[in-house]
N, C-alpha and C. Protein backbone atom coordinates (compact mmCIF):
# COMPACT_ATOMS: atom_id res chain seq x y z
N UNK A 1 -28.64 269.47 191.38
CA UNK A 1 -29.04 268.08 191.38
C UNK A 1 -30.31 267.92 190.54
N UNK A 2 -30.54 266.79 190.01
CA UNK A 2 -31.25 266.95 188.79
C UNK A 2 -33.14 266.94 189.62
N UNK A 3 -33.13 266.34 190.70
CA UNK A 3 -34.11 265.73 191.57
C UNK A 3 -34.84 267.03 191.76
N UNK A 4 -33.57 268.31 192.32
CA UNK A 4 -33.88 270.05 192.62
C UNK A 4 -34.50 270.42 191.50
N UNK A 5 -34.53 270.26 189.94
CA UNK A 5 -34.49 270.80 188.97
C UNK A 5 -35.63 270.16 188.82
N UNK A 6 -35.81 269.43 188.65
CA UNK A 6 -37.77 268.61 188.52
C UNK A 6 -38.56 269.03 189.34
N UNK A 7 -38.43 269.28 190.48
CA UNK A 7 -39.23 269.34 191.32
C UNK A 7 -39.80 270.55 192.05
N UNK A 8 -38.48 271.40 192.35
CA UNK A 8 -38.46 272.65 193.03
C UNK A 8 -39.41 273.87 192.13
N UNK A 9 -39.18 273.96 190.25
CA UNK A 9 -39.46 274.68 189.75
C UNK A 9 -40.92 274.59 189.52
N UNK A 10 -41.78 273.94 189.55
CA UNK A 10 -43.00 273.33 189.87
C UNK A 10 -43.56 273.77 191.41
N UNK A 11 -43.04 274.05 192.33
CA UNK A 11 -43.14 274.18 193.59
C UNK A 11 -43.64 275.25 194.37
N UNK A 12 -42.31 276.29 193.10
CA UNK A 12 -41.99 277.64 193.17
C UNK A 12 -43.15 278.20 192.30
N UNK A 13 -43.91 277.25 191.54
CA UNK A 13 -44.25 277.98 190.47
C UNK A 13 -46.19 278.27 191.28
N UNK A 14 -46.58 277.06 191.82
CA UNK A 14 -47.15 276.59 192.27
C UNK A 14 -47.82 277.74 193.88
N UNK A 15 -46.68 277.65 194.18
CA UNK A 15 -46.66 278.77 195.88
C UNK A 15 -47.26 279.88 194.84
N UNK A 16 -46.67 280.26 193.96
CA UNK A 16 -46.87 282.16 193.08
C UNK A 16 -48.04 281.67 193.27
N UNK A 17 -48.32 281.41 192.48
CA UNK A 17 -50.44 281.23 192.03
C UNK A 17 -50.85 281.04 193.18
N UNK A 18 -50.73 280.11 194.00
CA UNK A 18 -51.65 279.97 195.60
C UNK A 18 -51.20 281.75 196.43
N UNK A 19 -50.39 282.57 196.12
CA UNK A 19 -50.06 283.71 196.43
C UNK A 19 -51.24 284.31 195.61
N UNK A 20 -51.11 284.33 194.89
CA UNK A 20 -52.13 285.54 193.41
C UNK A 20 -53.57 284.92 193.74
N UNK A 21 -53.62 283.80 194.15
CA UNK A 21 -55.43 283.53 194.63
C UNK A 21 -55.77 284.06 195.84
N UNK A 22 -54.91 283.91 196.49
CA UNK A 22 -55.50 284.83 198.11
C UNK A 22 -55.23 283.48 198.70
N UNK A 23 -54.34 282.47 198.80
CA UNK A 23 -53.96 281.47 200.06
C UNK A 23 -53.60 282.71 201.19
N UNK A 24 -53.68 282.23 202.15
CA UNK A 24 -53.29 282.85 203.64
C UNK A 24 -52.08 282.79 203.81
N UNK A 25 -51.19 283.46 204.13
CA UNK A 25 -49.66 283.78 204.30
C UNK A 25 -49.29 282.39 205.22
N UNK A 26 -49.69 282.32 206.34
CA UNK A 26 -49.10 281.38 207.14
C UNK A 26 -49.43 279.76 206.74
N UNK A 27 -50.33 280.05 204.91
CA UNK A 27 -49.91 278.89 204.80
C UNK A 27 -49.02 278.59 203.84
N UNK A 28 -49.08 279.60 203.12
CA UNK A 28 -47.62 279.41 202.10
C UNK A 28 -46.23 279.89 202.78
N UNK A 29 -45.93 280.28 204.07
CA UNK A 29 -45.10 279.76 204.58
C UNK A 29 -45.04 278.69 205.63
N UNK A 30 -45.91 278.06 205.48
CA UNK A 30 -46.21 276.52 205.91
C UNK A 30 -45.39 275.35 204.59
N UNK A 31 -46.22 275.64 203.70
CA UNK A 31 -45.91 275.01 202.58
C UNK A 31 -44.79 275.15 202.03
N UNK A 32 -43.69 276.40 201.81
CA UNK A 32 -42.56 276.70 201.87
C UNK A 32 -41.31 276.33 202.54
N UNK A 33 -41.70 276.80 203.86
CA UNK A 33 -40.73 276.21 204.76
C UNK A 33 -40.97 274.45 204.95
N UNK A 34 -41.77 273.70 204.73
CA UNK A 34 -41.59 272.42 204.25
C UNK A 34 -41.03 272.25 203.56
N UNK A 35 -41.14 272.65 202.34
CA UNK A 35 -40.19 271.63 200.75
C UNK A 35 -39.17 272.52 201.29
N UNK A 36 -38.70 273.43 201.76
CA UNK A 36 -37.02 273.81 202.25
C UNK A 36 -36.72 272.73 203.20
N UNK A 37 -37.35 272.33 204.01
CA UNK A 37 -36.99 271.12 205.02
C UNK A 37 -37.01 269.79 204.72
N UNK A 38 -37.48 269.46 203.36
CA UNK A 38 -37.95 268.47 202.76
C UNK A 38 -36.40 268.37 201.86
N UNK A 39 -36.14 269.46 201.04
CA UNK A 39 -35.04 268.53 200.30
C UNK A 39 -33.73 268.98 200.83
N UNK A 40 -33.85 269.64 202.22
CA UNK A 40 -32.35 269.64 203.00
C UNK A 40 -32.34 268.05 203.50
N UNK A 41 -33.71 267.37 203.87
CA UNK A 41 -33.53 266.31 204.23
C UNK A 41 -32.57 265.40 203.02
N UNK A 42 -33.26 265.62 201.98
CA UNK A 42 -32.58 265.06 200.86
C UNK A 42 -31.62 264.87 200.46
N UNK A 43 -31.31 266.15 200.43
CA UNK A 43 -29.15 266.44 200.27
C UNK A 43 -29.06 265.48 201.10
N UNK A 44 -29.43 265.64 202.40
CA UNK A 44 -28.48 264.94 203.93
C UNK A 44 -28.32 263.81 203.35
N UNK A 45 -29.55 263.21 203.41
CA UNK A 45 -29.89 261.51 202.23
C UNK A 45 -28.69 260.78 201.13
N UNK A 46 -28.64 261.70 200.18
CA UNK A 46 -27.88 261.26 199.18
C UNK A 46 -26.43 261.77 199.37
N UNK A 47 -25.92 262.68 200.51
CA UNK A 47 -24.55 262.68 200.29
C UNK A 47 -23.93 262.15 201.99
N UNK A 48 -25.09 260.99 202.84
CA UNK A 48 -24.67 259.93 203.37
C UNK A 48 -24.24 258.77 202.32
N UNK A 49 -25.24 258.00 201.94
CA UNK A 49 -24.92 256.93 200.96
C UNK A 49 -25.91 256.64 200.08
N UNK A 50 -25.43 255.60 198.92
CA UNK A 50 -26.22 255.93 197.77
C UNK A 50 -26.92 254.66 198.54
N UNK A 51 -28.55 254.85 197.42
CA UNK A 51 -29.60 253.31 198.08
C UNK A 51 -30.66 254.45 199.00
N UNK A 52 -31.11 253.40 199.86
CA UNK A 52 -31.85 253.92 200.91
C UNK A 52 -31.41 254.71 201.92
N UNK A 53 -31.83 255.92 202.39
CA UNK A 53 -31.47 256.42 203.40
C UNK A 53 -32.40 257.28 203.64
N UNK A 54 -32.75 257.41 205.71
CA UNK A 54 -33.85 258.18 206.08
C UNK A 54 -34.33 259.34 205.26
N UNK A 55 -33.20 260.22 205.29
CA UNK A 55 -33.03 261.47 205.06
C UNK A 55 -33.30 261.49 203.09
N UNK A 56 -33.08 260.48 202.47
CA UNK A 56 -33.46 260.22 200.71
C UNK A 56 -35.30 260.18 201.39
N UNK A 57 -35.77 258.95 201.74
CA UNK A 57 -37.06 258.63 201.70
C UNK A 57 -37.81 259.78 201.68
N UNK A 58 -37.22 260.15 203.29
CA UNK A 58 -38.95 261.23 204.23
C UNK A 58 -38.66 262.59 203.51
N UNK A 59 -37.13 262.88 202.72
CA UNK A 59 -37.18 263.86 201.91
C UNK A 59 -38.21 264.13 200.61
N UNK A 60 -38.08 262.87 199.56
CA UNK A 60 -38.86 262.97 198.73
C UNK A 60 -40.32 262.98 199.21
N UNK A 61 -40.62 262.04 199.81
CA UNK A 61 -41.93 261.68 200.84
C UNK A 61 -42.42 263.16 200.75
N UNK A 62 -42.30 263.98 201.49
CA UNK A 62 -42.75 265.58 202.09
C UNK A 62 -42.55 266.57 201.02
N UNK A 63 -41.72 266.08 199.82
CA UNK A 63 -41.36 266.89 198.72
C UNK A 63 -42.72 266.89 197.73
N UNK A 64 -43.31 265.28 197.45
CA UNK A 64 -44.35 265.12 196.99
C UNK A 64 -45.49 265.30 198.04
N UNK A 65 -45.87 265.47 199.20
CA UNK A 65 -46.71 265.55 199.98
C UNK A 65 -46.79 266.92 199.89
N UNK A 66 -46.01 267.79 199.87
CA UNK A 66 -46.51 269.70 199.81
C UNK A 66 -46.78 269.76 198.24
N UNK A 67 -46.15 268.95 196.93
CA UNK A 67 -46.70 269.35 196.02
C UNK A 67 -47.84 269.05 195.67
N UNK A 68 -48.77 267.61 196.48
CA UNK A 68 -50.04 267.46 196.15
C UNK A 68 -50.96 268.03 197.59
N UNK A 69 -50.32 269.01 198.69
CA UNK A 69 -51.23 269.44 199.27
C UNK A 69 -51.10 270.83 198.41
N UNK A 70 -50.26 271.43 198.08
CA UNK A 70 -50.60 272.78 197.45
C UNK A 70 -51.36 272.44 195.90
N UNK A 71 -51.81 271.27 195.48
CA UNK A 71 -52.33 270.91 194.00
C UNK A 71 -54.31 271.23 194.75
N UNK A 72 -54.16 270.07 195.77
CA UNK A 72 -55.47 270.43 196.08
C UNK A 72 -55.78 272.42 196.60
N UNK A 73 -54.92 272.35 197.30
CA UNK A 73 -55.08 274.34 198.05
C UNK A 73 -55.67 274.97 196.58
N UNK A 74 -54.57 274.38 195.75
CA UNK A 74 -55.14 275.04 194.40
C UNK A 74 -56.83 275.36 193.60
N UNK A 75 -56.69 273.84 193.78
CA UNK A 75 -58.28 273.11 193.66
C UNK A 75 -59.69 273.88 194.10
N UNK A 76 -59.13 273.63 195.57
CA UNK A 76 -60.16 273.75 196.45
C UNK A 76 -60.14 275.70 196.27
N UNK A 77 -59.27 276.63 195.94
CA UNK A 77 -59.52 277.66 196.24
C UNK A 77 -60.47 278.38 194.71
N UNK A 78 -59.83 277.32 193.44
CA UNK A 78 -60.47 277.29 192.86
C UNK A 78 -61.91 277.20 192.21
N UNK A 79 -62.46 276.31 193.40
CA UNK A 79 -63.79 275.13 193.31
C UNK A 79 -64.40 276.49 194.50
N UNK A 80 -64.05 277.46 195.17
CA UNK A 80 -64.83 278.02 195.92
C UNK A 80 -65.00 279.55 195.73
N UNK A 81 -64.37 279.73 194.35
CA UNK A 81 -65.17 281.22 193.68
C UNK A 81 -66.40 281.06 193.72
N UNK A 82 -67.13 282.59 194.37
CA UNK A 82 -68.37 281.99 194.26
C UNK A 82 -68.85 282.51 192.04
């Protein structure tokens, strides 16, 4: 799905580096096991009906919500080398 292909590879790419800085395990499988729960919501979403649907919204919703909490994790782990 083209939505998987924008988004996921950015995600994936994103978790590596918060891995290679020293994030804490239980939070990159925090952050992980979200966007896996995030665009199963999604599928569910778009192969109920096309338009609005719970499972479309709170999917993308949480899809962009772990990619701008792992943007800041980034940030912030960045901003605190000493």
């Amino acid at each position: 799905h083209a939505n998987f292909v924008e988004y996921v590879p950015l995600a994936l790419l994103l978790l590596a580096l918060l891995e290679l800085s020293g994030l804490s395990a239980i939070w990159l499988w925090s952050l992980g096991g979200t966007l896996l729960f995030a665009r199963v919501l999604h599928v569910i979403g778009l192969s109920q009906r096309s338009g609005y649907s719970f499972g479309r919204f709170w999917g993308t919703l949480l899809t962009w919500a772990v990619l701008v909490a792992m943007a800041v994790a980034g940030l912030w782990l960045a901003l605190s080398v000493p």
